[in-house]
Protein backbone atom coordinates (compact mmCIF):
# COMPACT_ATOMS: atom_id res chain seq x y z
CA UNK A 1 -9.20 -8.03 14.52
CA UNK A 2 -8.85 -8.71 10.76
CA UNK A 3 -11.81 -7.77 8.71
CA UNK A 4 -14.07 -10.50 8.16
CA UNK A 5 -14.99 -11.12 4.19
CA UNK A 6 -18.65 -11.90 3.19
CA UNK A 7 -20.19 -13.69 0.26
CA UNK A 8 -23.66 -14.51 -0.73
CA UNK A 9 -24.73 -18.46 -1.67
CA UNK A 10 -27.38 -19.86 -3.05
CA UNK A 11 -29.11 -22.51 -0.28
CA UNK A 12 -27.68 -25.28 -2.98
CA UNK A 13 -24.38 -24.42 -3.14
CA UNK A 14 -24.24 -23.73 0.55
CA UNK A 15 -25.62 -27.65 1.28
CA UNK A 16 -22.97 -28.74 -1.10
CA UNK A 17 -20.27 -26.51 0.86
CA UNK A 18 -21.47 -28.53 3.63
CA UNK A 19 -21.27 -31.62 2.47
CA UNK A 20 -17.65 -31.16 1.27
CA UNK A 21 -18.44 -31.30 -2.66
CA UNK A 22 -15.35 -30.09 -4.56
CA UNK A 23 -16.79 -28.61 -7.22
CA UNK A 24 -18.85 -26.33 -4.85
CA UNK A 25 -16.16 -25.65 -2.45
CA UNK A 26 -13.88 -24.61 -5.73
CA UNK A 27 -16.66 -22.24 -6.75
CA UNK A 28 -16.82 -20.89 -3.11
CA UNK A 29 -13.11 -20.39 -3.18
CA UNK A 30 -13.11 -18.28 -6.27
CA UNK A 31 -16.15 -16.16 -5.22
CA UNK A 32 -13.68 -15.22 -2.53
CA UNK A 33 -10.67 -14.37 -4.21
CA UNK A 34 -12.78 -12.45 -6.45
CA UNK A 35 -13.99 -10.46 -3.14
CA UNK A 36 -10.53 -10.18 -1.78
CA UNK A 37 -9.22 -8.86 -5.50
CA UNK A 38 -12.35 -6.51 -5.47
CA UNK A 39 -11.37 -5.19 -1.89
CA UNK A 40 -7.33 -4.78 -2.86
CA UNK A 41 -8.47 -2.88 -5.93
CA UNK A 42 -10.63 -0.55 -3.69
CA UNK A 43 -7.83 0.23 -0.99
CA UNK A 44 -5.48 0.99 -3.86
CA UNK A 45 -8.03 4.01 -5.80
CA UNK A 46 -8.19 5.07 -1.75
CA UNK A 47 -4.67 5.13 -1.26
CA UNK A 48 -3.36 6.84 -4.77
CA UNK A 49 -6.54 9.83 -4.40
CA UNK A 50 -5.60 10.44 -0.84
CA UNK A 51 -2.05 10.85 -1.81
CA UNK A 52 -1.59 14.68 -1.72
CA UNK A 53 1.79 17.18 -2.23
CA UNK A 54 2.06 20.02 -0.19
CA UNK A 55 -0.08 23.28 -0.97
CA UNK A 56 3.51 25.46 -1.94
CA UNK A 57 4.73 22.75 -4.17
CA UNK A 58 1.12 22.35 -5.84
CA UNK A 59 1.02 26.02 -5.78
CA UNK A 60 4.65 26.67 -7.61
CA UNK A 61 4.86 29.04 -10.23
CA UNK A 62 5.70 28.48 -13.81
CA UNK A 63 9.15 30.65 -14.98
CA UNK A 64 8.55 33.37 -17.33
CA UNK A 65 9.81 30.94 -19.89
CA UNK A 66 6.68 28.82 -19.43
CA UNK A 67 8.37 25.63 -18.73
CA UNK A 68 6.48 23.79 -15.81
CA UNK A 69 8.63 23.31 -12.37
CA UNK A 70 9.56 19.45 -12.23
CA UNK A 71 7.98 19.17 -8.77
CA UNK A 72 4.86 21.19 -9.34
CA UNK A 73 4.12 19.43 -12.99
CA UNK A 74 4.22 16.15 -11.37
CA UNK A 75 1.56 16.94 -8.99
CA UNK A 76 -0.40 18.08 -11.69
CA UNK A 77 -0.49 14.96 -13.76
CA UNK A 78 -1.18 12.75 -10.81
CA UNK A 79 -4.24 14.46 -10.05
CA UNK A 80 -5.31 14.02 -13.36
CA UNK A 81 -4.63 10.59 -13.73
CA UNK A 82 -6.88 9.76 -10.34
CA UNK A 83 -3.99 7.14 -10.06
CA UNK A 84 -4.10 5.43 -12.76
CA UNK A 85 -2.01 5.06 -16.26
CA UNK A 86 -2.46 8.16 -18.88
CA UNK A 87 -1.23 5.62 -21.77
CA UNK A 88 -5.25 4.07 -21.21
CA UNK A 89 -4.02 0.54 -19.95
CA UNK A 90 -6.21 1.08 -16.45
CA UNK A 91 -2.71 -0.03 -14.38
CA UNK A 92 -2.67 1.43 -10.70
CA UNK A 93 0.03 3.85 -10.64
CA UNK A 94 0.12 2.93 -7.13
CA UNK A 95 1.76 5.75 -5.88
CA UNK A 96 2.83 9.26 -6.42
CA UNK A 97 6.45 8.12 -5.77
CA UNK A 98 6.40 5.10 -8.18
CA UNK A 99 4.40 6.97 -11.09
CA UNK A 100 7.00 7.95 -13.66
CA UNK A 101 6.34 11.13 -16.13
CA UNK A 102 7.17 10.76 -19.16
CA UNK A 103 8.02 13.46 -21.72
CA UNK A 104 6.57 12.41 -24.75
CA UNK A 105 8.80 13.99 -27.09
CA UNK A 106 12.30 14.00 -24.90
CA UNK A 107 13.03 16.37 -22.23
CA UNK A 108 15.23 18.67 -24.75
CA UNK A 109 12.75 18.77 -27.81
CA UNK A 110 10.10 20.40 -26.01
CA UNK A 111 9.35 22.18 -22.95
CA UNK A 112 7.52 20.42 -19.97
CA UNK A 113 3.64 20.62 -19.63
CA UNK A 114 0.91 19.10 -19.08
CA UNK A 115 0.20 18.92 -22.46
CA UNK A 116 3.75 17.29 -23.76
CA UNK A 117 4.10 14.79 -20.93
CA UNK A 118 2.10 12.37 -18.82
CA UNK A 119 1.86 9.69 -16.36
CA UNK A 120 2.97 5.82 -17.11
CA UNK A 121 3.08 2.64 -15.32
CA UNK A 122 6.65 1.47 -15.38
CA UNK A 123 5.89 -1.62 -17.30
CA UNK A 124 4.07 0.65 -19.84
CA UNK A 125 7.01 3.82 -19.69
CA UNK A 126 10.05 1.16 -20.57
CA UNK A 127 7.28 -0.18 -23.54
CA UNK A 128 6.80 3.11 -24.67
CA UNK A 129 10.86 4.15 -24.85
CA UNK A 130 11.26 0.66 -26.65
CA UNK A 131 8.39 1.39 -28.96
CA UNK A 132 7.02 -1.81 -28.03
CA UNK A 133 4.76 -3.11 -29.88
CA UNK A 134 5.66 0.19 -32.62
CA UNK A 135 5.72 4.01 -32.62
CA UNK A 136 2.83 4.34 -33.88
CA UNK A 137 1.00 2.67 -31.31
CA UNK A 138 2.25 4.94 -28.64
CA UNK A 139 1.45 7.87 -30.98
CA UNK A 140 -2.40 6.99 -31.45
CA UNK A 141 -2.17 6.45 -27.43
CA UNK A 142 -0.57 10.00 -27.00
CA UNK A 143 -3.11 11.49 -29.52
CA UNK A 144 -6.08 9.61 -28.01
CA UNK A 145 -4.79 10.72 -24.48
CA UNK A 146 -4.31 14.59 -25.70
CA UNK A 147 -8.00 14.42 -27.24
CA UNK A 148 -9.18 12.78 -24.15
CA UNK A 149 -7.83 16.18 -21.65
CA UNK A 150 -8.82 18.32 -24.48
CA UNK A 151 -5.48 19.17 -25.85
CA UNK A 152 -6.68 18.00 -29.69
CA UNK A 153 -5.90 20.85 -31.23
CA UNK A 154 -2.85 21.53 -29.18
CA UNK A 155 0.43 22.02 -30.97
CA UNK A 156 1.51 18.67 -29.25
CA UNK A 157 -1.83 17.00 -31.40
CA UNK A 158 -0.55 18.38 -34.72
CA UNK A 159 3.13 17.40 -34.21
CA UNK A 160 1.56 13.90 -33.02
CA UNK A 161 -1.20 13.82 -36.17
CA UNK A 162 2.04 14.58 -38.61
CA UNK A 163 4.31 12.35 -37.39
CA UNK A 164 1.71 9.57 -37.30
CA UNK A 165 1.31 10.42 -40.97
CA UNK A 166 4.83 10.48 -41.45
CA UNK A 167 5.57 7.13 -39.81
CA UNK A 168 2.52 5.41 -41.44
CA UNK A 169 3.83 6.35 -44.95
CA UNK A 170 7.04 4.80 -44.07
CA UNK A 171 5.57 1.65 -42.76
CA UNK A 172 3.53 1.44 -45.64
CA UNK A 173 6.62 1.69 -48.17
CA UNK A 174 8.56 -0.78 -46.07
CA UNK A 175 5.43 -3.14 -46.60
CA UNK A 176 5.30 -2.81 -50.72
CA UNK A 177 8.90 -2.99 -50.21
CA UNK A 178 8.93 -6.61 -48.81
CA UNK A 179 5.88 -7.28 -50.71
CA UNK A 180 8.05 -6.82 -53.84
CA UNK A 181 10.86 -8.53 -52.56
CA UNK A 182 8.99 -11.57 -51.77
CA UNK A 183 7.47 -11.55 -55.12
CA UNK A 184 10.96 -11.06 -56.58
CA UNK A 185 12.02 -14.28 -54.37
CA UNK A 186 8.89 -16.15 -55.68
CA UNK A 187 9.92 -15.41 -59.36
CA UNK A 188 13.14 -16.13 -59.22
CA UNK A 189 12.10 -19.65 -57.74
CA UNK A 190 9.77 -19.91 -60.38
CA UNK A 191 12.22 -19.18 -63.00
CA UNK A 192 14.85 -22.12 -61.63
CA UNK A 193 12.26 -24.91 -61.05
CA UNK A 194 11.44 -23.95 -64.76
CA UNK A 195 15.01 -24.16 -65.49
CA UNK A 196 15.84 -27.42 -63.74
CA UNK A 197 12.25 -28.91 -65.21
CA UNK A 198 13.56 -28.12 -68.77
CA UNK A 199 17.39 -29.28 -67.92
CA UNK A 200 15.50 -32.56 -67.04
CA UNK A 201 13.69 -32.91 -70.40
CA UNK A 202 16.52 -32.46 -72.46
CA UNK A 203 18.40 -34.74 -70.28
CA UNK A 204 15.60 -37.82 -70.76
């Protein structure tokens, strides 16, 4: 038997229910699918916290060379995203097999932790490899995200804080750059109006 789905009325809308009014029977209908979206949201933080690895895979050692085991890493950053997307989006990550970890500075430019790499939605993993809507947008994520799991002071937040820096010097040339072009544009138009106004007085 399927689960039967409750909402509360006031006596006034419920008369109007009755009495086939669209308006209230539109009103019903999205009290429900507000219900049914509240009760899909619950089953899916049930499902992603009850999703557990096995105890020797949680339990895996990390090589003398400090680098995190793929396997054992993984398991790591799923329990502390509690399912959902480390970028700060709130997206389910659904599942342990559909969450994809990303290493925030590429797998060979520095070593896999928790501190260098985290969980992403899909949509929000091919966003951030695009640097969609810009770098620095991911960056401030990533830094907000290290600062958040208390890795602020990490080497991962000082490489992140300077190449923020870095990139927001450069976007701020590029911007007096095209700010200068433009005004070069708007002279030069300026300069041949002038011309062709003063062509046109010697011509009359």
């Amino acid at each position: 038997m399927s689960p039967m789905v409750t909402i509360r009325l006031r006596e006034r809308d419920a008369e109007e229910i009755a009495a086939g009014e669209p308006a209230a029977l539109q009103r019903a209908q999205q009290l429900v699918g507000a219900e049914l979206a509240r009760r899909r949201s619950s089953r899916a933080k049930r499902a992603a916290r009850s999703v557990t690895m096995p105890r020797r895979e949680v339990a895996e050692l990390k090589p003398a060379s400090g680098q995190w085991g793929t396997k054992a890493l993984r398991a790591a950053l799923w329990t502390r995203a509690e399912g959902r997307c480390e970028c700060g989006c709130g997206r389910s990550l659904i599942t342990f097999a559909t969450a994809e970890m990303d290493h925030f500075w590429g797998r060979a430019k520095a070593p896999q932790t928790p501190e260098t790499c985290w969980l992403l939605a899909r949509e929000c993993h091919r966003r951030k490899t695009d640097n969609i809507p810009s770098r620095t947008h991911w960056l401030n994520l990533f830094l907000w995200h290290l600062e958040s799991h208390g890795f602020g002071r990490s080497d991962s937040a000082r490489r992140a804080r300077a190449v923020l820096e870095a990139e927001e010097q450069l976007e701020a040339a590029e911007q007096r750059r095209v700010r200068e072009a433009e005004r070069a544009v708007e002279q030069a138009e300026d300069l041949a109006e002038r011309a062709r106004r003063a062509e046109g007085a010697s011509d009359a």
